[in-house]
PDB file of N, CA and C in Angstrom:
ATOM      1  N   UNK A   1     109.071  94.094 149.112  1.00  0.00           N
ATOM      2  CA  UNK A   1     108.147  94.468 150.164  1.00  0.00           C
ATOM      3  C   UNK A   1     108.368  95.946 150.479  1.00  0.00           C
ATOM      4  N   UNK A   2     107.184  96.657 150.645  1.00  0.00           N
ATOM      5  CA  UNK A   2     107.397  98.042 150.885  1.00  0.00           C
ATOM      6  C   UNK A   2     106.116  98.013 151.967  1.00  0.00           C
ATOM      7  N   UNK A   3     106.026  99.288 152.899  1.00  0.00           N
ATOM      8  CA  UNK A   3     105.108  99.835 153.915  1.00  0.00           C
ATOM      9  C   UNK A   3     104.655 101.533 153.586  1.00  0.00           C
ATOM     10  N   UNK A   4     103.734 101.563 153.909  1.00  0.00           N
ATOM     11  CA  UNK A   4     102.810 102.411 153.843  1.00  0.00           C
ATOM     12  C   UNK A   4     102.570 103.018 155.449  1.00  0.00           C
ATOM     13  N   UNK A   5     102.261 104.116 155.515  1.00  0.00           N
ATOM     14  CA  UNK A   5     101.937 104.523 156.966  1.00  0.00           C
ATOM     15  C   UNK A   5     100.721 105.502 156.682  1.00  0.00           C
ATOM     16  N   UNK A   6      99.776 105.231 157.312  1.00  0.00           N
ATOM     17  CA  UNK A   6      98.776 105.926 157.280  1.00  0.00           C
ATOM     18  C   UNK A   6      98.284 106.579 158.750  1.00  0.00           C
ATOM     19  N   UNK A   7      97.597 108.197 158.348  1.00  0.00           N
ATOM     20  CA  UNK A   7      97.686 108.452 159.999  1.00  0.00           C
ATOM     21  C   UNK A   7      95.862 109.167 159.846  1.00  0.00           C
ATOM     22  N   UNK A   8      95.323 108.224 160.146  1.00  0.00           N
ATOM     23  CA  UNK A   8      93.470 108.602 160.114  1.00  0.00           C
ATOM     24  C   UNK A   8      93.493 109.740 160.911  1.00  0.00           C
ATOM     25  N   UNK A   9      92.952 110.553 160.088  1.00  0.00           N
ATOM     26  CA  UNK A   9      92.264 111.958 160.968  1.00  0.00           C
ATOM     27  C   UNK A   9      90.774 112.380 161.393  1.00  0.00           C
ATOM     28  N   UNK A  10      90.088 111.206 160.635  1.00  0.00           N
ATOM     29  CA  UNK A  10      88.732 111.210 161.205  1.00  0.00           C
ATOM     30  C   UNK A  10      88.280 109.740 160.573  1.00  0.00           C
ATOM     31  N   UNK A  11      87.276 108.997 161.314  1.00  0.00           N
ATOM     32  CA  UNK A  11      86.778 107.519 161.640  1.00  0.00           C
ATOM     33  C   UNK A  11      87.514 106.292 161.998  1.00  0.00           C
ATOM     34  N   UNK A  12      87.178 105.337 162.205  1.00  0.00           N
ATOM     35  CA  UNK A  12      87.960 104.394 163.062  1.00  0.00           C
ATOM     36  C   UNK A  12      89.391 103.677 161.844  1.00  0.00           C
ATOM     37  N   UNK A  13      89.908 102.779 162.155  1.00  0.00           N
ATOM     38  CA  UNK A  13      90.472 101.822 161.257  1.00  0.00           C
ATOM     39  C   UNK A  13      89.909 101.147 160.837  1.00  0.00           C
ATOM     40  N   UNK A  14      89.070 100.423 161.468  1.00  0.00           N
ATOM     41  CA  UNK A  14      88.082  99.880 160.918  1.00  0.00           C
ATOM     42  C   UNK A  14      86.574 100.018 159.450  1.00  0.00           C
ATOM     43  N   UNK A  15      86.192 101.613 159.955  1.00  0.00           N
ATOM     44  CA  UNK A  15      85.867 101.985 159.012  1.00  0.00           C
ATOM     45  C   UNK A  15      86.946 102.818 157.834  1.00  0.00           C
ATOM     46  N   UNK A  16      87.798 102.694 158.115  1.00  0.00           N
ATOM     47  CA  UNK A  16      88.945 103.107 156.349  1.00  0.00           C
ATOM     48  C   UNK A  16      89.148 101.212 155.737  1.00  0.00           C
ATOM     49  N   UNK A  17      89.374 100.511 156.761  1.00  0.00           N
ATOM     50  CA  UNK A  17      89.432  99.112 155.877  1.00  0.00           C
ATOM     51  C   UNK A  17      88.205  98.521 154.915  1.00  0.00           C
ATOM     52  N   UNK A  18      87.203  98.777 155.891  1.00  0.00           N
ATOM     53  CA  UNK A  18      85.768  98.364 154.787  1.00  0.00           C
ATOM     54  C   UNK A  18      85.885  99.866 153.792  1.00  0.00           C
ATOM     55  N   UNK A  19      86.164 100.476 153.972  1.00  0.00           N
ATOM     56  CA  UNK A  19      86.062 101.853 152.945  1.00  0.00           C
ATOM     57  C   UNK A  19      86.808 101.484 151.614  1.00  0.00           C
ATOM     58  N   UNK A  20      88.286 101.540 152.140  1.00  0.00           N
ATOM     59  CA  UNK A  20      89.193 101.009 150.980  1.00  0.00           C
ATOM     60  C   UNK A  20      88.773 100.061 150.194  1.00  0.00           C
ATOM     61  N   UNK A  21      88.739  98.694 150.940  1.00  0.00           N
ATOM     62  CA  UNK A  21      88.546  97.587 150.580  1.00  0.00           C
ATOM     63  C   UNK A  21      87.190  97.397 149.325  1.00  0.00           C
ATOM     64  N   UNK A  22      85.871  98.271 149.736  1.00  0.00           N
ATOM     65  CA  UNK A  22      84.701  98.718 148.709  1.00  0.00           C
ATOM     66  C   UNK A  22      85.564  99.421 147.810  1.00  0.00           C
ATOM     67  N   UNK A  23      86.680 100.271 147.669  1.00  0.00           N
ATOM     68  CA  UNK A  23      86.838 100.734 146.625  1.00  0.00           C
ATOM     69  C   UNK A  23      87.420  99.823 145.289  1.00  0.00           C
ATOM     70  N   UNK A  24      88.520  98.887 146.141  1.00  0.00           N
ATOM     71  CA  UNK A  24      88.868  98.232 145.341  1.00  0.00           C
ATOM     72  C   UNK A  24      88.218  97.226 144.644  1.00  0.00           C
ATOM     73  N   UNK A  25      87.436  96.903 145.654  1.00  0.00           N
ATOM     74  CA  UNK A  25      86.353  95.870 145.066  1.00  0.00           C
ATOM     75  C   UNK A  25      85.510  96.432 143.444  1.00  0.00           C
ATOM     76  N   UNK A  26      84.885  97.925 143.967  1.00  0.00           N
ATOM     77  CA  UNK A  26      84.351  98.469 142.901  1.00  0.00           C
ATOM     78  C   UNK A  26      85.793  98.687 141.473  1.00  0.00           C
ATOM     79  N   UNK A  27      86.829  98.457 141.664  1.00  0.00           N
ATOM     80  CA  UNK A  27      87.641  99.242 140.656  1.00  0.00           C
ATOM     81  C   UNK A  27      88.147  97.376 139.717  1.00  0.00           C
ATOM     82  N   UNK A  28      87.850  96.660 140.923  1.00  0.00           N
ATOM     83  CA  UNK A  28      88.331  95.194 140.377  1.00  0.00           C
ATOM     84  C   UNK A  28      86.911  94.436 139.405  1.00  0.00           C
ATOM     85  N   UNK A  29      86.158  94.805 139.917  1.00  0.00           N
ATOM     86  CA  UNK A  29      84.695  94.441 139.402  1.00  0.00           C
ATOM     87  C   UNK A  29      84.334  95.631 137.904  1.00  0.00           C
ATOM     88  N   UNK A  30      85.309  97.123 137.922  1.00  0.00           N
ATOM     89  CA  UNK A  30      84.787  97.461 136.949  1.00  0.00           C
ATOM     90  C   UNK A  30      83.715  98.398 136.949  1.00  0.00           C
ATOM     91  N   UNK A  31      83.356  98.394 138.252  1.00  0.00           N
ATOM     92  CA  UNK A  31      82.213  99.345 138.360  1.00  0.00           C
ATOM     93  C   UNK A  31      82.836 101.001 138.352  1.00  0.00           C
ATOM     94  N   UNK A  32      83.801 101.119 138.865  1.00  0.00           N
ATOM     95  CA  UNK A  32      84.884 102.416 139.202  1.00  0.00           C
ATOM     96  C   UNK A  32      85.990 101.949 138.206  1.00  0.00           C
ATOM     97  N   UNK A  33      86.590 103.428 137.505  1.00  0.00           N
ATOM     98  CA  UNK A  33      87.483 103.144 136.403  1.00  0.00           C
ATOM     99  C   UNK A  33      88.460 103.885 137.426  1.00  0.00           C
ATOM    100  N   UNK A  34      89.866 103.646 137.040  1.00  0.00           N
ATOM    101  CA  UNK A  34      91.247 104.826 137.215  1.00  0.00           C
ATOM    102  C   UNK A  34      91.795 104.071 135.982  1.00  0.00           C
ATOM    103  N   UNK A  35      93.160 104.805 136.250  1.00  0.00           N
ATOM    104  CA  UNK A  35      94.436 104.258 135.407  1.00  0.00           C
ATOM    105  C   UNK A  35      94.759 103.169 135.524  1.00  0.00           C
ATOM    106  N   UNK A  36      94.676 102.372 136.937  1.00  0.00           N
ATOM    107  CA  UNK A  36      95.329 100.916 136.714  1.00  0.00           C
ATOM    108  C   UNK A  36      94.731 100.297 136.584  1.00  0.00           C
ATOM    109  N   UNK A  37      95.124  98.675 136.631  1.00  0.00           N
ATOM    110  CA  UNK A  37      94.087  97.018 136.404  1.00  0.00           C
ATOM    111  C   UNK A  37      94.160  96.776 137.874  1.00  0.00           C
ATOM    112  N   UNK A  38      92.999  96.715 138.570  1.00  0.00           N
ATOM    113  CA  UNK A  38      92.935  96.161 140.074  1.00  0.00           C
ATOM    114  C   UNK A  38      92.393  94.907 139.551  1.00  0.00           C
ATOM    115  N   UNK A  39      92.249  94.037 141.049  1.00  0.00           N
ATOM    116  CA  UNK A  39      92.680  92.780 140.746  1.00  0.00           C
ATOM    117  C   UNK A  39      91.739  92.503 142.991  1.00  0.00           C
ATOM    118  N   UNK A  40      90.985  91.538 142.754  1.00  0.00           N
ATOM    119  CA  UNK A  40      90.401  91.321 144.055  1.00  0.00           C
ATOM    120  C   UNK A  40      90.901  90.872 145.243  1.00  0.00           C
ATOM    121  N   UNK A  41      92.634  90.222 144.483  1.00  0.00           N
ATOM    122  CA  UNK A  41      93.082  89.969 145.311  1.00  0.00           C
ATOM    123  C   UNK A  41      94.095  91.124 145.876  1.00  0.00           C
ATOM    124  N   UNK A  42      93.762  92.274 146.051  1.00  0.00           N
ATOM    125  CA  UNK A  42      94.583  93.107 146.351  1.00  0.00           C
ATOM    126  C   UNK A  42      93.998  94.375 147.154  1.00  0.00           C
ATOM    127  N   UNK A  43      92.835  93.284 147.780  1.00  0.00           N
ATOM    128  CA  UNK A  43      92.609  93.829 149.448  1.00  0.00           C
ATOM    129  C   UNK A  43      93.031  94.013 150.323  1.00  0.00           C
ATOM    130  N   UNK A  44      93.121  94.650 150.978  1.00  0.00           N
ATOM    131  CA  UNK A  44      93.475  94.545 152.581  1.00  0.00           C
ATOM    132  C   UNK A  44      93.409  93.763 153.466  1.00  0.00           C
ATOM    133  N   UNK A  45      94.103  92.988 153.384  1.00  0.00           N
ATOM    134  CA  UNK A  45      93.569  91.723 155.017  1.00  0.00           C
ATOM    135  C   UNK A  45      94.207  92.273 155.901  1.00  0.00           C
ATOM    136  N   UNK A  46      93.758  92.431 157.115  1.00  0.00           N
ATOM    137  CA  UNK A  46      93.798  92.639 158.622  1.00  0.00           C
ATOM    138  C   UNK A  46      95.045  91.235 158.980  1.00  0.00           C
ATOM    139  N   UNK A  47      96.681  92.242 159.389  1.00  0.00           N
ATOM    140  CA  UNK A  47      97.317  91.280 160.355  1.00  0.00           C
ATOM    141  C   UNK A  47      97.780  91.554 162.082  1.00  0.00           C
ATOM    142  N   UNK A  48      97.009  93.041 162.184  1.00  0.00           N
ATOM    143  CA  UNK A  48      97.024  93.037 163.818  1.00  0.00           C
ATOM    144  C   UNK A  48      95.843  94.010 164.051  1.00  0.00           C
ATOM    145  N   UNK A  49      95.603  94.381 165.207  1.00  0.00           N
ATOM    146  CA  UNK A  49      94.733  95.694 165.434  1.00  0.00           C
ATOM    147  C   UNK A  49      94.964  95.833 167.004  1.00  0.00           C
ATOM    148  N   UNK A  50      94.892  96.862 167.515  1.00  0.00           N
ATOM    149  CA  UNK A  50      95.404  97.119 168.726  1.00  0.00           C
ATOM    150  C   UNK A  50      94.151  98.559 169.101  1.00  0.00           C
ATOM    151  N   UNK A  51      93.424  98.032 169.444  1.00  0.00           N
ATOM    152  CA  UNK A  51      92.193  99.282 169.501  1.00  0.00           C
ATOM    153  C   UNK A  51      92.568 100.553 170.725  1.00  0.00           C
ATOM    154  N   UNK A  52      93.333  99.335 171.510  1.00  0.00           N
ATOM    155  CA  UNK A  52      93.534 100.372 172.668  1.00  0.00           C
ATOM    156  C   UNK A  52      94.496 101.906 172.506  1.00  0.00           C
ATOM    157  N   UNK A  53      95.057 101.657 171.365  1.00  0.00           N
ATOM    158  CA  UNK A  53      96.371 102.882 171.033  1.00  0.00           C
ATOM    159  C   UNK A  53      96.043 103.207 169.519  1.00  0.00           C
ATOM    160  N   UNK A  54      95.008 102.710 169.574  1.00  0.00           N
ATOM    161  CA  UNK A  54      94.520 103.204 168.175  1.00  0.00           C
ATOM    162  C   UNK A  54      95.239 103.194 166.864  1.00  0.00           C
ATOM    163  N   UNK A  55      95.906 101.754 166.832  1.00  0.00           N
ATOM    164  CA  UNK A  55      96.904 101.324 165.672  1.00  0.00           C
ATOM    165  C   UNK A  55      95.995 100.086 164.819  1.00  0.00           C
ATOM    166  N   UNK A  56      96.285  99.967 164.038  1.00  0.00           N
ATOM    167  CA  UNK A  56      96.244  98.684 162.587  1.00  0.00           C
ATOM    168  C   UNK A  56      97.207  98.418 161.766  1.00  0.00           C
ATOM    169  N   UNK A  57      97.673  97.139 161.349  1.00  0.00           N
ATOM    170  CA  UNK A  57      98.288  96.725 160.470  1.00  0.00           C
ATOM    171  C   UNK A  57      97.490  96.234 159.657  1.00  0.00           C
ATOM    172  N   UNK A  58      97.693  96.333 158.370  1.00  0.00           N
ATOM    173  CA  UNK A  58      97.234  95.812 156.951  1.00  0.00           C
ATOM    174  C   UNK A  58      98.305  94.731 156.314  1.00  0.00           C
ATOM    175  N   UNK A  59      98.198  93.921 155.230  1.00  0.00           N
ATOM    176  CA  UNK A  59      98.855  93.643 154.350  1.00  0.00           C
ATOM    177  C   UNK A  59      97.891  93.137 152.892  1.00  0.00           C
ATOM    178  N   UNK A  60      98.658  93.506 152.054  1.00  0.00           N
ATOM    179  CA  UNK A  60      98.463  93.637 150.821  1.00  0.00           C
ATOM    180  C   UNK A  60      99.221  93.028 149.304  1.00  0.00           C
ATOM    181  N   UNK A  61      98.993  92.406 148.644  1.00  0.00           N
ATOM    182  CA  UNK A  61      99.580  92.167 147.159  1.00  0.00           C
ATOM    183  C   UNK A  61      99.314  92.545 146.170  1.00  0.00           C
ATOM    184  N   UNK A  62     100.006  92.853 145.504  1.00  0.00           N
ATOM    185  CA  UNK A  62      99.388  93.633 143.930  1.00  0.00           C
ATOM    186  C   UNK A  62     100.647  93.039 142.879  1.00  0.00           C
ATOM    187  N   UNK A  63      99.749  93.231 142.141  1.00  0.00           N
ATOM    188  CA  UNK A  63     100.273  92.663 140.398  1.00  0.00           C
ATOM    189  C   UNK A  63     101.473  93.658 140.089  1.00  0.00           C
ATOM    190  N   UNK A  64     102.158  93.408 139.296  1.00  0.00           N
ATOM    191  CA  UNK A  64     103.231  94.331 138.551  1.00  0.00           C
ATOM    192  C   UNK A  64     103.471  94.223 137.357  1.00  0.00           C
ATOM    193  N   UNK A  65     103.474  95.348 136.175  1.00  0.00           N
ATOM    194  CA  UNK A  65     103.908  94.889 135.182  1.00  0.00           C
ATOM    195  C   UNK A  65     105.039  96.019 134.328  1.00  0.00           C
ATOM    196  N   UNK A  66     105.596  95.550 133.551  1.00  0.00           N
ATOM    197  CA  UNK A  66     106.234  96.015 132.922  1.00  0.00           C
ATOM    198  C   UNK A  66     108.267  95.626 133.142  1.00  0.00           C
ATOM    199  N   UNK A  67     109.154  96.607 133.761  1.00  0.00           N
ATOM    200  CA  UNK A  67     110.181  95.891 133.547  1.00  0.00           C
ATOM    201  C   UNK A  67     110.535  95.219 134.951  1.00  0.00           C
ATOM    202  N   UNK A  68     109.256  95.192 135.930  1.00  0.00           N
ATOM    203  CA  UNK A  68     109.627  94.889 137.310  1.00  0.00           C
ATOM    204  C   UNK A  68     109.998  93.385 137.301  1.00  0.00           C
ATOM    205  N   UNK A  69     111.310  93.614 138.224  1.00  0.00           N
ATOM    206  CA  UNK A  69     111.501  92.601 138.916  1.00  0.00           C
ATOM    207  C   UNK A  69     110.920  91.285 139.523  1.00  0.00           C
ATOM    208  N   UNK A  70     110.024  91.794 139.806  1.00  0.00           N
ATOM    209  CA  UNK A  70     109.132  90.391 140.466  1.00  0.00           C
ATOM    210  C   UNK A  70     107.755  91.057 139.999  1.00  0.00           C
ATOM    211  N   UNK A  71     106.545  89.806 139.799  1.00  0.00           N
ATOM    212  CA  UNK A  71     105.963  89.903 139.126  1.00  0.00           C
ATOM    213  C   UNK A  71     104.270  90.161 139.952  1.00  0.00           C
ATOM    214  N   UNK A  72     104.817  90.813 141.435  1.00  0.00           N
ATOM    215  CA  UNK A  72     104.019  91.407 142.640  1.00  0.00           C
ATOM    216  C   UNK A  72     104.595  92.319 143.428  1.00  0.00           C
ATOM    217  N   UNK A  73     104.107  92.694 144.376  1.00  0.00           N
ATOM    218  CA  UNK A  73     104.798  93.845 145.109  1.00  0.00           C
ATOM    219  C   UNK A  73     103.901  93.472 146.546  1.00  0.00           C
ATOM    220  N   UNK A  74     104.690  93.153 147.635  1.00  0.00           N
ATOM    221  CA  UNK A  74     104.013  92.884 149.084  1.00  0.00           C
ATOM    222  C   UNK A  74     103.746  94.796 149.866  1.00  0.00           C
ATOM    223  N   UNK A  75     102.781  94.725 150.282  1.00  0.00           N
ATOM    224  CA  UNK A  75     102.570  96.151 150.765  1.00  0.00           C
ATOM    225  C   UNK A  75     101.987  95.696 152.203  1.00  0.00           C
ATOM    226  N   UNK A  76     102.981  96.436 153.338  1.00  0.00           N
ATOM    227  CA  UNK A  76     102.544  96.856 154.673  1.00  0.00           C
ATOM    228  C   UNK A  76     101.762  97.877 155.003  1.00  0.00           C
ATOM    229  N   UNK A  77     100.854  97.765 155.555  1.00  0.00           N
ATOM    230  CA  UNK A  77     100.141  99.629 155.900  1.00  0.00           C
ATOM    231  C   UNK A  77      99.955  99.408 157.264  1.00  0.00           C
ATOM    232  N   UNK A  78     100.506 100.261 157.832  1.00  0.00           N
ATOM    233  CA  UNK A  78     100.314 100.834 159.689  1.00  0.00           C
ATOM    234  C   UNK A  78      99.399 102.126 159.500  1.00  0.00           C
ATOM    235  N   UNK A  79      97.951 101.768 160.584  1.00  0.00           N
ATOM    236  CA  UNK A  79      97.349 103.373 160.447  1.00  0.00           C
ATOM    237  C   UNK A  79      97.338 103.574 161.942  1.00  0.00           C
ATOM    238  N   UNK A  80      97.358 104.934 162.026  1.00  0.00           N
ATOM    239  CA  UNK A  80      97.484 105.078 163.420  1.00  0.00           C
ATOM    240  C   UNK A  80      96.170 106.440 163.258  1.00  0.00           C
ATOM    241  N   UNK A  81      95.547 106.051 164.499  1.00  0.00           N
ATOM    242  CA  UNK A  81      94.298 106.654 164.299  1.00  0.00           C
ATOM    243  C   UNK A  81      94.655 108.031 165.009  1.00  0.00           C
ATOM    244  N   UNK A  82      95.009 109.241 164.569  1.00  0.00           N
ATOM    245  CA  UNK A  82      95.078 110.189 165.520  1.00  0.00           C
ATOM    246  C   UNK A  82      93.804 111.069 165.761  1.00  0.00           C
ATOM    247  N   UNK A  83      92.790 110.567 165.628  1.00  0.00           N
ATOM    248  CA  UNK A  83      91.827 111.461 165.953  1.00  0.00           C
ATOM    249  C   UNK A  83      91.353 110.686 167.759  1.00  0.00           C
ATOM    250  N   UNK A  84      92.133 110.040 168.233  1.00  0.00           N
ATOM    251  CA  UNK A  84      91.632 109.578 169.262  1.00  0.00           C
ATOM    252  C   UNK A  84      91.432 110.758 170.607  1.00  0.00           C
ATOM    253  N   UNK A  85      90.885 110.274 171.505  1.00  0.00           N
ATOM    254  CA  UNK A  85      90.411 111.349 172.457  1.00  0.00           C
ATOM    255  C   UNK A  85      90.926 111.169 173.547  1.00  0.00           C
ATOM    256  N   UNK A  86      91.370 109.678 173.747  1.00  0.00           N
ATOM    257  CA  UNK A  86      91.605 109.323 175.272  1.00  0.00           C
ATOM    258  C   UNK A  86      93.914 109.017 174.701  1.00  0.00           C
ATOM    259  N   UNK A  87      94.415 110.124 175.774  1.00  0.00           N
ATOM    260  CA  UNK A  87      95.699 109.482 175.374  1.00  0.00           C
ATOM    261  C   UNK A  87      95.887 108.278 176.013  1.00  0.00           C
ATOM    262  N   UNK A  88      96.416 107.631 175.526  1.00  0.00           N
ATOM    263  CA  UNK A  88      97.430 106.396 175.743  1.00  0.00           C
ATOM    264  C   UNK A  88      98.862 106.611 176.721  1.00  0.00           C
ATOM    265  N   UNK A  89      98.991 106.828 178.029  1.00  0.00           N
ATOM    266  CA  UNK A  89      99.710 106.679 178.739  1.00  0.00           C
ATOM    267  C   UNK A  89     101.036 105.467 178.246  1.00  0.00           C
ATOM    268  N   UNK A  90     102.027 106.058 178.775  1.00  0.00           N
ATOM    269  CA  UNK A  90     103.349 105.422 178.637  1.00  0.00           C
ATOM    270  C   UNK A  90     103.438 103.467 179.707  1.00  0.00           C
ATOM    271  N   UNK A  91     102.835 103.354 180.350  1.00  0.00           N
ATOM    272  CA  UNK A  91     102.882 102.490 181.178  1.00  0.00           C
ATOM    273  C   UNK A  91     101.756 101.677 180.925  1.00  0.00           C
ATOM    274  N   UNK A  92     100.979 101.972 179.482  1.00  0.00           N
ATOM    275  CA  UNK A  92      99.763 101.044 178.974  1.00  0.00           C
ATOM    276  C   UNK A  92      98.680 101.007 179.744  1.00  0.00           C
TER     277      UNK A  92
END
């Protein structure tokens, strides 16, 4: 298991999850090429969101190959939206 931290500098969390998530879709379907083999199951599902402080958690699985250890890799992603406008006070 590894984590990712992401820190949005412009649009919501929301719109980077449907963003990402179309990419992979397009790269698992074939429509978009890179270097690796994507795989559909290696979306983003939503495991918190906290709109008020402008945070998200993600989690993620992906395939592995070659001399790895295990034959997936679990991925955390925290984004923290800093383009927000309103601060977030200490006392919530």
């Amino acid at each position: 298991m590894v984590a990712m931290i992401g820190y949005l500098q412009e649009h919501s969390t929301r719109y980077w999850h449907r963003q990402i998530n179309e990419w992979i879709s397009e790269l698992a379907d074939g429509k978009a090429r890179d270097a690796c083999v994507w795989g559909r199951g290696e979306i983003l599902e939503l495991a918190e969101e906290n709109v008020k402080v402008g945070a998200a958690r993600y989690h993620s699985v992906h395939g592995r190959t070659g001399d790895a250890k295990t034959d997936h890799i679990e991925i955390h992603h925290l984004w923290i939206d800093m383009n927000r406008t309103t601060p977030v006070s200490a006392n919530g």
